[in-house]
Structures are given as structure tokens and as C-alpha cells.
C-alpha atoms as a PDB file:
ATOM      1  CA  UNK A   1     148.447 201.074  89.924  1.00  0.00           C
ATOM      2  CA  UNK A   2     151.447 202.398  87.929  1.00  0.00           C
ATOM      3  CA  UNK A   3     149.961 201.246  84.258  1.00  0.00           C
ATOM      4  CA  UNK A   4     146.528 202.825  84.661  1.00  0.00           C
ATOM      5  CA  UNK A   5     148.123 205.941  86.439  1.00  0.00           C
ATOM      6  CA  UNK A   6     150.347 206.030  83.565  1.00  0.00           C
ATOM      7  CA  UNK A   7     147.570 205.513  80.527  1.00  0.00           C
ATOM      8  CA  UNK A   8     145.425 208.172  82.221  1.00  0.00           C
ATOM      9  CA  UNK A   9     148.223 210.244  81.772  1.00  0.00           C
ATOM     10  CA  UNK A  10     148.977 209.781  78.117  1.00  0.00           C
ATOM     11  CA  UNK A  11     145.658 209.938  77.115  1.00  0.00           C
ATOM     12  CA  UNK A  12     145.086 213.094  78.911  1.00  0.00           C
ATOM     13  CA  UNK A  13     148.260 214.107  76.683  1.00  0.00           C
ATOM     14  CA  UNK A  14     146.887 212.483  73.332  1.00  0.00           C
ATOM     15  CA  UNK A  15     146.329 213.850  69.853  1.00  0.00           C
ATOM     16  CA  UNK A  16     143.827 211.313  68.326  1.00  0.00           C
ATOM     17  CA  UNK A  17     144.672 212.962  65.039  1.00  0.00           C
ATOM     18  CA  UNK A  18     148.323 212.315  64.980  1.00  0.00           C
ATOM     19  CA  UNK A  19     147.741 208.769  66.364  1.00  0.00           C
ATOM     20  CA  UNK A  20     147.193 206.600  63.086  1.00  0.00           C
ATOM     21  CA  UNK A  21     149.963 208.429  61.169  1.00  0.00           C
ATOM     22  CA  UNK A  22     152.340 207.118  64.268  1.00  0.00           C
ATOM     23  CA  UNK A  23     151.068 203.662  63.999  1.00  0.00           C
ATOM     24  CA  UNK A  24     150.989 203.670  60.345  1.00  0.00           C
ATOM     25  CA  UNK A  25     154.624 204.828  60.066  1.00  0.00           C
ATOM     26  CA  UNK A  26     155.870 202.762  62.611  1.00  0.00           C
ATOM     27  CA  UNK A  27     153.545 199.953  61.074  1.00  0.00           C
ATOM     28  CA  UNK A  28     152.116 198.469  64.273  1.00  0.00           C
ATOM     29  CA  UNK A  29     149.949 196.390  64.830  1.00  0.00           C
ATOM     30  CA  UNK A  30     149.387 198.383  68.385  1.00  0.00           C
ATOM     31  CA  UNK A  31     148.080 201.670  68.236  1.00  0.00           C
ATOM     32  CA  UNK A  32     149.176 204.865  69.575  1.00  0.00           C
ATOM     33  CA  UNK A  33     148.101 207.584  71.539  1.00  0.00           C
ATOM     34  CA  UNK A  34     149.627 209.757  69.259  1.00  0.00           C
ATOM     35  CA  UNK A  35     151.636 211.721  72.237  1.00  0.00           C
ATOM     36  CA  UNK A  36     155.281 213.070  70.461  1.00  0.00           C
ATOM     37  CA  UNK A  37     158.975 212.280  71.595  1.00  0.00           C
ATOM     38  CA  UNK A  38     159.080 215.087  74.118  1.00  0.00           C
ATOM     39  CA  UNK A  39     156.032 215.271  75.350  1.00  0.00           C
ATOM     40  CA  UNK A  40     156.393 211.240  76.292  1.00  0.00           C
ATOM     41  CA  UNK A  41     159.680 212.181  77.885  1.00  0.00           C
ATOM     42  CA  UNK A  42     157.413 214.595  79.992  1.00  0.00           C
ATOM     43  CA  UNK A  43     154.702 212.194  81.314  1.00  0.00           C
ATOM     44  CA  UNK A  44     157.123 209.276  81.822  1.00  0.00           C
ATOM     45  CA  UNK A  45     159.338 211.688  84.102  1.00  0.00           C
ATOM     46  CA  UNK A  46     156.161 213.400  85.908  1.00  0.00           C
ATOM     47  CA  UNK A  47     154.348 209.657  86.173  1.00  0.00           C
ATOM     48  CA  UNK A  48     157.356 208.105  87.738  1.00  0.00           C
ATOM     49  CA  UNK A  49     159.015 210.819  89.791  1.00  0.00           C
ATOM     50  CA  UNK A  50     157.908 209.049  93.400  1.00  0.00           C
ATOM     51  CA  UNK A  51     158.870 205.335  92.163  1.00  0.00           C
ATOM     52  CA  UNK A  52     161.751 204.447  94.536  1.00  0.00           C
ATOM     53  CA  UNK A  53     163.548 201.018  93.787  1.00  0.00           C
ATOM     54  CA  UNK A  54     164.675 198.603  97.224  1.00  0.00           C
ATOM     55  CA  UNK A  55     165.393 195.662  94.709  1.00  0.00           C
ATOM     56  CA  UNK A  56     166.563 194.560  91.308  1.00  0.00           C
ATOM     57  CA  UNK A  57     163.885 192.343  91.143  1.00  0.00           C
ATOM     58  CA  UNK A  58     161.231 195.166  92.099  1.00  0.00           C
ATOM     59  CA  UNK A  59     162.445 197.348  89.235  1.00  0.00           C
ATOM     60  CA  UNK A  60     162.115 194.918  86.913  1.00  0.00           C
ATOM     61  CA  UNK A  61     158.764 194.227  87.806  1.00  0.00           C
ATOM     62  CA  UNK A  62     157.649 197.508  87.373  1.00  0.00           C
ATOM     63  CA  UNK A  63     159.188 197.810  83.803  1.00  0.00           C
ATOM     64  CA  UNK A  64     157.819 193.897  83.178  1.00  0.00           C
ATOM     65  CA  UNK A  65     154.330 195.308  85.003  1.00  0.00           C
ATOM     66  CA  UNK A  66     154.033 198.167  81.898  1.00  0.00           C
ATOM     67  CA  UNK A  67     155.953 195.983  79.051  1.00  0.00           C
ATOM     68  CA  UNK A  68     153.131 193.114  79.241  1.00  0.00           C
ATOM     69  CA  UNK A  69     150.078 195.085  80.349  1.00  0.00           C
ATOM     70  CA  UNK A  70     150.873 197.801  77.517  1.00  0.00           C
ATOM     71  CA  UNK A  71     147.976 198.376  74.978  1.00  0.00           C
ATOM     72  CA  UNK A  72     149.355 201.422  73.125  1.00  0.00           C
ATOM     73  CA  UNK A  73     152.976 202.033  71.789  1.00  0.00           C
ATOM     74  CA  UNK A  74     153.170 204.847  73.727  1.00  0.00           C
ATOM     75  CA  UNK A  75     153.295 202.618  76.921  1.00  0.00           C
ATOM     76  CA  UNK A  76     155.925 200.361  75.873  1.00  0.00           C
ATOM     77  CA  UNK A  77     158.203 203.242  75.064  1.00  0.00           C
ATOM     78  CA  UNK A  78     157.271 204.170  78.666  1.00  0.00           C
ATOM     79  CA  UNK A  79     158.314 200.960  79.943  1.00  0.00           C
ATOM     80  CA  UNK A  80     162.074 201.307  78.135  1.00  0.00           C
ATOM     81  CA  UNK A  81     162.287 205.064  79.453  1.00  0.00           C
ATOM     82  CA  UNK A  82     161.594 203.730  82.908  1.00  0.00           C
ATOM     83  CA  UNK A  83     164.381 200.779  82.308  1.00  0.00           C
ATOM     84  CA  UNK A  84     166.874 203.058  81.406  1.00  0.00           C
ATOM     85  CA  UNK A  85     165.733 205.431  84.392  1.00  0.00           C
ATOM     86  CA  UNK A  86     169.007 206.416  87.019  1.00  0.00           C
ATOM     87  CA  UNK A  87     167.023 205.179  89.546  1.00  0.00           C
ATOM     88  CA  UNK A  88     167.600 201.597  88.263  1.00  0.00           C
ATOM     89  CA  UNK A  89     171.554 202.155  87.089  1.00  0.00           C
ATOM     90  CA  UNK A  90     173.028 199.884  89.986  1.00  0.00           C
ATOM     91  CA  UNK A  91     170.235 197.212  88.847  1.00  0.00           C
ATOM     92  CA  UNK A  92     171.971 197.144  84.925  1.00  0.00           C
ATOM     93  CA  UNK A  93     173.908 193.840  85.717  1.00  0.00           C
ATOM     94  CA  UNK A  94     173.653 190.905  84.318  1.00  0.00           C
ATOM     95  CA  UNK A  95     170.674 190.330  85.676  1.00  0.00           C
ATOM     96  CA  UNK A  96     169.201 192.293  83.689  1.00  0.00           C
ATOM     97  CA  UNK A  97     169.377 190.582  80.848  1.00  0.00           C
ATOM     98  CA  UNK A  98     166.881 187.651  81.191  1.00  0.00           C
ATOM     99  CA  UNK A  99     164.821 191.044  80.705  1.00  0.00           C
ATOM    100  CA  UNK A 100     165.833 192.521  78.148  1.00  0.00           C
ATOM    101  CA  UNK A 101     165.839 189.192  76.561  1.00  0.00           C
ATOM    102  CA  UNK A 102     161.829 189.184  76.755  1.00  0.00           C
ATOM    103  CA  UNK A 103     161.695 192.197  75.795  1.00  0.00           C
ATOM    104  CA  UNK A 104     163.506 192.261  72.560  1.00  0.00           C
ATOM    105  CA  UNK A 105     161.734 188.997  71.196  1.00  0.00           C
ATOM    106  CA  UNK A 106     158.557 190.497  72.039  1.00  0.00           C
ATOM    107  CA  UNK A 107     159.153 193.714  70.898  1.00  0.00           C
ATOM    108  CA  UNK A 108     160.385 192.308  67.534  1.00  0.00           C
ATOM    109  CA  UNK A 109     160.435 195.580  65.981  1.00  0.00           C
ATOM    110  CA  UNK A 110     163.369 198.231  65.244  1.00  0.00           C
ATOM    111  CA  UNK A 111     161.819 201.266  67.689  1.00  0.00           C
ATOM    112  CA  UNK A 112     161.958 198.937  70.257  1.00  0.00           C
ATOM    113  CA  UNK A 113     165.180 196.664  69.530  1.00  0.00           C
ATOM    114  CA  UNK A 114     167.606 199.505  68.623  1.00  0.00           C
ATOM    115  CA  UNK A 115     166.924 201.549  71.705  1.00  0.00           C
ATOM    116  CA  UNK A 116     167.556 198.355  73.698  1.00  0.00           C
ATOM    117  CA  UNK A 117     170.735 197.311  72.162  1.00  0.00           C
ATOM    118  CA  UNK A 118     172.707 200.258  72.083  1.00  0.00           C
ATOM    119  CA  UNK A 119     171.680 201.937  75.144  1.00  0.00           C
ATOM    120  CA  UNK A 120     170.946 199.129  77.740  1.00  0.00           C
ATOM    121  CA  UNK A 121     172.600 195.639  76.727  1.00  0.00           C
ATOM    122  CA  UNK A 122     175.769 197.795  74.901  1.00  0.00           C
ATOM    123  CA  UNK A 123     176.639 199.321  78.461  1.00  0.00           C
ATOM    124  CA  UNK A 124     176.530 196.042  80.170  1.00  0.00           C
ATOM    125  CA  UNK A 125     178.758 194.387  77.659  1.00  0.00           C
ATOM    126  CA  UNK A 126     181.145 197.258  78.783  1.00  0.00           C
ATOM    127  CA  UNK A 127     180.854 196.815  82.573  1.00  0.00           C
ATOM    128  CA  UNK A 128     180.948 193.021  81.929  1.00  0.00           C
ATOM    129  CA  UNK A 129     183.002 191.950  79.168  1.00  0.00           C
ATOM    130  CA  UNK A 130     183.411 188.318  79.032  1.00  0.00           C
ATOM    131  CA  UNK A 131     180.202 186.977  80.475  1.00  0.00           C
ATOM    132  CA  UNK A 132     178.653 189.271  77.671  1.00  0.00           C
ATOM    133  CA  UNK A 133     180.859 188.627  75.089  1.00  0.00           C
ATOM    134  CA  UNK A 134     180.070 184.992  75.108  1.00  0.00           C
ATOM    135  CA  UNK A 135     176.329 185.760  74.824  1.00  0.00           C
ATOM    136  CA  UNK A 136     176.485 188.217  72.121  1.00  0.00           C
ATOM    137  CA  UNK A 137     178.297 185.344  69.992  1.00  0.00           C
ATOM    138  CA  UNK A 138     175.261 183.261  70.843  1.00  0.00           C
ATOM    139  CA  UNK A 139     172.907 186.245  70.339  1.00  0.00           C
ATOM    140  CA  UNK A 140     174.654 186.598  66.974  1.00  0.00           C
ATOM    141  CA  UNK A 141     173.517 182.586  65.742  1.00  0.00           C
ATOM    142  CA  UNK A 142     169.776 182.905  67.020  1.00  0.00           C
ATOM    143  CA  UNK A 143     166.771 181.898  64.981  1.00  0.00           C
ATOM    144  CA  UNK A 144     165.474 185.361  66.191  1.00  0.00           C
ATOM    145  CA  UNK A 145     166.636 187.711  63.741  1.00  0.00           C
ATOM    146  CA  UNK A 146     166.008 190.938  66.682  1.00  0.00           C
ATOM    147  CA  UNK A 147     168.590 189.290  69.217  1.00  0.00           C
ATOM    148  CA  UNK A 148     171.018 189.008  65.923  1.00  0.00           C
ATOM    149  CA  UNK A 149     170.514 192.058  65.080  1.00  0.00           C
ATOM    150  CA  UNK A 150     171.223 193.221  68.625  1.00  0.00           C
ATOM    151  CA  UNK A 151     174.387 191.540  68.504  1.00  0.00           C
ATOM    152  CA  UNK A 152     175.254 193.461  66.139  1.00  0.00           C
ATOM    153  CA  UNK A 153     174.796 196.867  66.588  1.00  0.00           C
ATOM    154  CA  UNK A 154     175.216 196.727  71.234  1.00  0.00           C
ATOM    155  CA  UNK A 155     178.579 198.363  70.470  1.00  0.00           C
ATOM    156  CA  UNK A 156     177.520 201.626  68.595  1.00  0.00           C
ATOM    157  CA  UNK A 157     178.647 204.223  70.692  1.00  0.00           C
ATOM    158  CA  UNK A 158     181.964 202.432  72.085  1.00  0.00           C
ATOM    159  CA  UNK A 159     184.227 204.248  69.346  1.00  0.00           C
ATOM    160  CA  UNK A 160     187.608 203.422  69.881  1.00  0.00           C
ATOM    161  CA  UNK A 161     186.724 201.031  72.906  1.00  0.00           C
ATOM    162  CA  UNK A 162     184.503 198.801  69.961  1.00  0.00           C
ATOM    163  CA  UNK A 163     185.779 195.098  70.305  1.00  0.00           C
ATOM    164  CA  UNK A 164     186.448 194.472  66.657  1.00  0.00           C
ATOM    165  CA  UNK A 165     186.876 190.642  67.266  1.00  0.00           C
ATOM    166  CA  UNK A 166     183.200 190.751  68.555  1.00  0.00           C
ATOM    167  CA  UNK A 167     182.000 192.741  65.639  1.00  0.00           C
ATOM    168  CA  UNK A 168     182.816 191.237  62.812  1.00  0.00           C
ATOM    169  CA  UNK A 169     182.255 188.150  64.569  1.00  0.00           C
ATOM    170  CA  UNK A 170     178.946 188.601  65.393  1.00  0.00           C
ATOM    171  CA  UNK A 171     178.691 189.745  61.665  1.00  0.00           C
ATOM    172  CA  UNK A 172     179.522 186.703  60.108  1.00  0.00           C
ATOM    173  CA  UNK A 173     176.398 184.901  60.774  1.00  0.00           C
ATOM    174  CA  UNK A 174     174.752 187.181  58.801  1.00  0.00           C
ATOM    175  CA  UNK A 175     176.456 187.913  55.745  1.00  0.00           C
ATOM    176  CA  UNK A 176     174.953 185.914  53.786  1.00  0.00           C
ATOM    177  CA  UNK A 177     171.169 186.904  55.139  1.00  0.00           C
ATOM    178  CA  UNK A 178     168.945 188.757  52.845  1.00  0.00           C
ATOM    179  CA  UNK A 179     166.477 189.807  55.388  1.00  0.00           C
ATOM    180  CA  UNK A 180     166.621 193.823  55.212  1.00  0.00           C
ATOM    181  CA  UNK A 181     166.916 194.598  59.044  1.00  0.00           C
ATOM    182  CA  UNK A 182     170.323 192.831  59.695  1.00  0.00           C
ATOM    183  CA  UNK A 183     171.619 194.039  56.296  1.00  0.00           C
ATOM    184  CA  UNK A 184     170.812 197.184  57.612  1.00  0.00           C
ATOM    185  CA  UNK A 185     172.427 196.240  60.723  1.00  0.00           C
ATOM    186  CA  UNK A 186     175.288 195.017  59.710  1.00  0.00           C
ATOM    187  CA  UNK A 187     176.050 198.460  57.379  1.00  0.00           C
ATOM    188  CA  UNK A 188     175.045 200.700  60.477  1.00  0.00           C
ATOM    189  CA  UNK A 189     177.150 199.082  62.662  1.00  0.00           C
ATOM    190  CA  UNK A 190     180.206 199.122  60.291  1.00  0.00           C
ATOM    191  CA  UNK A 191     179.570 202.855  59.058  1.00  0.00           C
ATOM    192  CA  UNK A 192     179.704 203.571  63.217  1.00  0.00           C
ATOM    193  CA  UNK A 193     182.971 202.634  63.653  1.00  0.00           C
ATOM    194  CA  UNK A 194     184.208 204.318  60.490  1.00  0.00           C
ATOM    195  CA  UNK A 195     183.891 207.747  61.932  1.00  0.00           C
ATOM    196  CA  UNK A 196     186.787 206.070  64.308  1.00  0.00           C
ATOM    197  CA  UNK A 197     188.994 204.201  62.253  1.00  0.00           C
ATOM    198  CA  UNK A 198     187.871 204.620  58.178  1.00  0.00           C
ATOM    199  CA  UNK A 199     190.542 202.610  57.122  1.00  0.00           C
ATOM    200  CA  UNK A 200     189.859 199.503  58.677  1.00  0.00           C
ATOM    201  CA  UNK A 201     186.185 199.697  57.574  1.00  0.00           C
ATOM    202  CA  UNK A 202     187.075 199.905  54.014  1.00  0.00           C
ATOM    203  CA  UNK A 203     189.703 197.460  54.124  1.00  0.00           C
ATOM    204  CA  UNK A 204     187.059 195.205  56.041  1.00  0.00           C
ATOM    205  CA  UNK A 205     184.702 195.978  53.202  1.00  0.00           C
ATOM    206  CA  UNK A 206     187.022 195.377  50.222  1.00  0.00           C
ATOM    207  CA  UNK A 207     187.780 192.221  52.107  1.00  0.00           C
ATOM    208  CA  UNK A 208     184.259 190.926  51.946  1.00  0.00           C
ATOM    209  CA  UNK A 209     182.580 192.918  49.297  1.00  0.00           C
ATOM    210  CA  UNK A 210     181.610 189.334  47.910  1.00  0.00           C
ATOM    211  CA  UNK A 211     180.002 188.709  51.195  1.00  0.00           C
ATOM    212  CA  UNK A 212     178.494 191.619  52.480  1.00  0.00           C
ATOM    213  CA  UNK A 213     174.504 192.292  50.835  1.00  0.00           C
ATOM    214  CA  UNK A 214     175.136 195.986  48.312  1.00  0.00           C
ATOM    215  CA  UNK A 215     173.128 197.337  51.328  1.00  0.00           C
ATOM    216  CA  UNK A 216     175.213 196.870  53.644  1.00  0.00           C
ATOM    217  CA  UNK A 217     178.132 198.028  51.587  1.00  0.00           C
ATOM    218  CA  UNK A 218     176.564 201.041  50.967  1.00  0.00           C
ATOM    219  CA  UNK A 219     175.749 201.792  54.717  1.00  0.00           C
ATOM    220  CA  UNK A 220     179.242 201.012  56.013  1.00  0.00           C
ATOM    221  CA  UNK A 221     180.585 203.597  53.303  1.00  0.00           C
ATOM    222  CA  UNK A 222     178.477 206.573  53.268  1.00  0.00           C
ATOM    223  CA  UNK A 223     180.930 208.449  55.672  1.00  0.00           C
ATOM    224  CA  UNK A 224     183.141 208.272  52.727  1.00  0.00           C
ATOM    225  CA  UNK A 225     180.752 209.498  49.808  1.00  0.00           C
END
């Protein structure tokens, strides 16, 4: 009963006005509720506050359970809220990912992806290094442009912990790409790690300036306009 407990809830919270400016914007195909940042935060934390976890497998069922039954925006960003949850921290293994797998090919979209990536598959490539390692490399290859761009940007908030190596490897499969959201990616995920080290971001740029899209150039320097 979690889902319809949950869209009662939103809808109870909804401005129909400010709906089909969010969807519009966010240029989905799913509509909204139109309930803001905060207020979501509110009815995701008041909705779920009894929800007790015995089992990996049960919490994943219950963010699967609102991922896949979803019919407003509102209640996917619901379902990510409730997988990043403390209640489910010992369940972020790698496990996990098979999950977050599904839900970044069917999310296909950056609200979704870029929430994923840098707060729930970047922390599990911390706590488990190699196994993760070896599947961002894959990740960065894919035909699905969303697990590439994943690959790229897991690592924005590692600072000086970023594995280099696995950046600009993961990179390299999509230099020569012209599709705008791993352009985008790739600049993001450089201009990141310039607030750490500038000079080895602009001697990675001048390196591959031939490479790297002008978008991309021009996201991995603006720290330095």
C-alpha cells in the first residue's frame, strides 16, 4: 500500500498550476504533481517514517515497488529519496547495483541519472573499489549513453580521493561523442576536480584540446575564467 499511500499524499500537497511548468522544464513525458523540492522532502520523510527494512532485498522492493508503479515525476523522485534513505545505508553494497542499473536506463533522463551517480553508485565505488572500478570502465563503453554518462561523473564529490586513472579513462570513450549530455558530462566532471588540483585539469585540457567537444572545454575551465 506504500505507492497509493504515497500519491494520496502528494496530491493532497499539489499545485495543479505549477505542474505543467515542472514537466515542461524538465521536458517529460510524465507529468507532475507540481509539489516543490522541499515540500517533496516533507511528504517522502512523513510517508515513510514507519518503513523498517529486515532485508536488502525488501528495501529494494519497496524502492522497485514506487520506481515501476510511478505515474507522476514526483513519485520517482520519491522512490530515489527513499533509496538513499539511512534506513537502507548497510543495504548500499554491491548489490545494489543490479538496481540502480534499472533504474538509470529507465530513468534515461539527467534529474534522475545525476542524482544516482554521484550520490548512490559514487559512494559504493568508494566502499568497493575494484569490483566497481571494473564496471565503471564497462559502464563507460555502453550503448546507453545514461550509464556512460554515469561513469563519468560517480566521482564528483571525491576531491582529492578522485581516481584520476578512472576518470579520464572512463572519458575517453567519449571524446569524440557529440551528443550534448556526455559533453556536458565530461566538462562537469573535469571542472569538479579543478577546484582540487587546477593544474592538472588544464594540463589535461591542453593535452586534448583536439579531442575534447568546445563544450566540454569550456565546462572543465570555468573555475579559471
Amino acid at each position: 500500500m506504500l505507492l497509493p499511500k504515497l500519491r494520496k499524499a502528494l496530491q493532497q500537497a499539489s499545485d495543479p498550476v505549477r505542474a505543467p511548468a515542472m514537466q515542461a522544464y524538465m521536458k517529460s513525458a510524465m507529468p507532475y504533481h507540481g509539489v516543490p523540492t522541499p515540500l517533496l522532502r516533507q511528504v517522502c520523510k512523513s510517508t515513510f517514517a514507519d518503513l523498517r527494512f529486515a532485508t536488502a532485498s525488501h528495501w529494494q522492493a519497496q524502492v522497485l515497488h514506487l520506481w515501476r508503479g510511478a505515474r507522476f515525476r514526483e513519485e520517482r523522485y520519491a522512490a530515489l529519496y527513499l533509496a538513499g534513505d539511512k534506513r537502507g545505508r548497510p543495504f548500499q553494497t554491491l548489490s545494489a547495483m543490479k538496481m540502480y542499473d534499472e533504474l538509470i536506463v529507465t530513468g534515461a533522463w539527467w534529474d534522475y541519472v545525476d542524482d544516482i551517480a554521484s550520490h548512490r553508485v559514487g559512494p559504493i565505488l568508494r566502499d568497493y573499489p575494484e569490483p566497481m572500478r571494473r564496471k565503471m570502465l564497462s559502464w563507460s563503453k555502453s550503448s546507453n549513453l545514461w550509464k556512460r554518462r554515469t561513469a563519468i561523473i560517480c566521482q564528483l564529490g571525491f576531491k582529492a580521493e578522485t581516481d584520476l586513472e578512472l576518470l579520464y579513462a572512463c572519458i575517453e570513450p567519449s571524446l569524440g561523442s557529440r551528443e550534448f549530455f556526455l559533453q556536458k558530462a565530461i566538462g562537469w566532471a573535469l571542472r569538479q576536480h579543478a577546484w582540487t588540483d587546477g593544474a592538472e585539469i588544464k594540463r589535461y585540457v591542453r593535452l586534448n584540446r583536439t579531442r575534447l567537444s568546445a563544450l566540454s572545454c569550456r565546462e572543465a575551465l570555468k573555475n579559471f575564467d
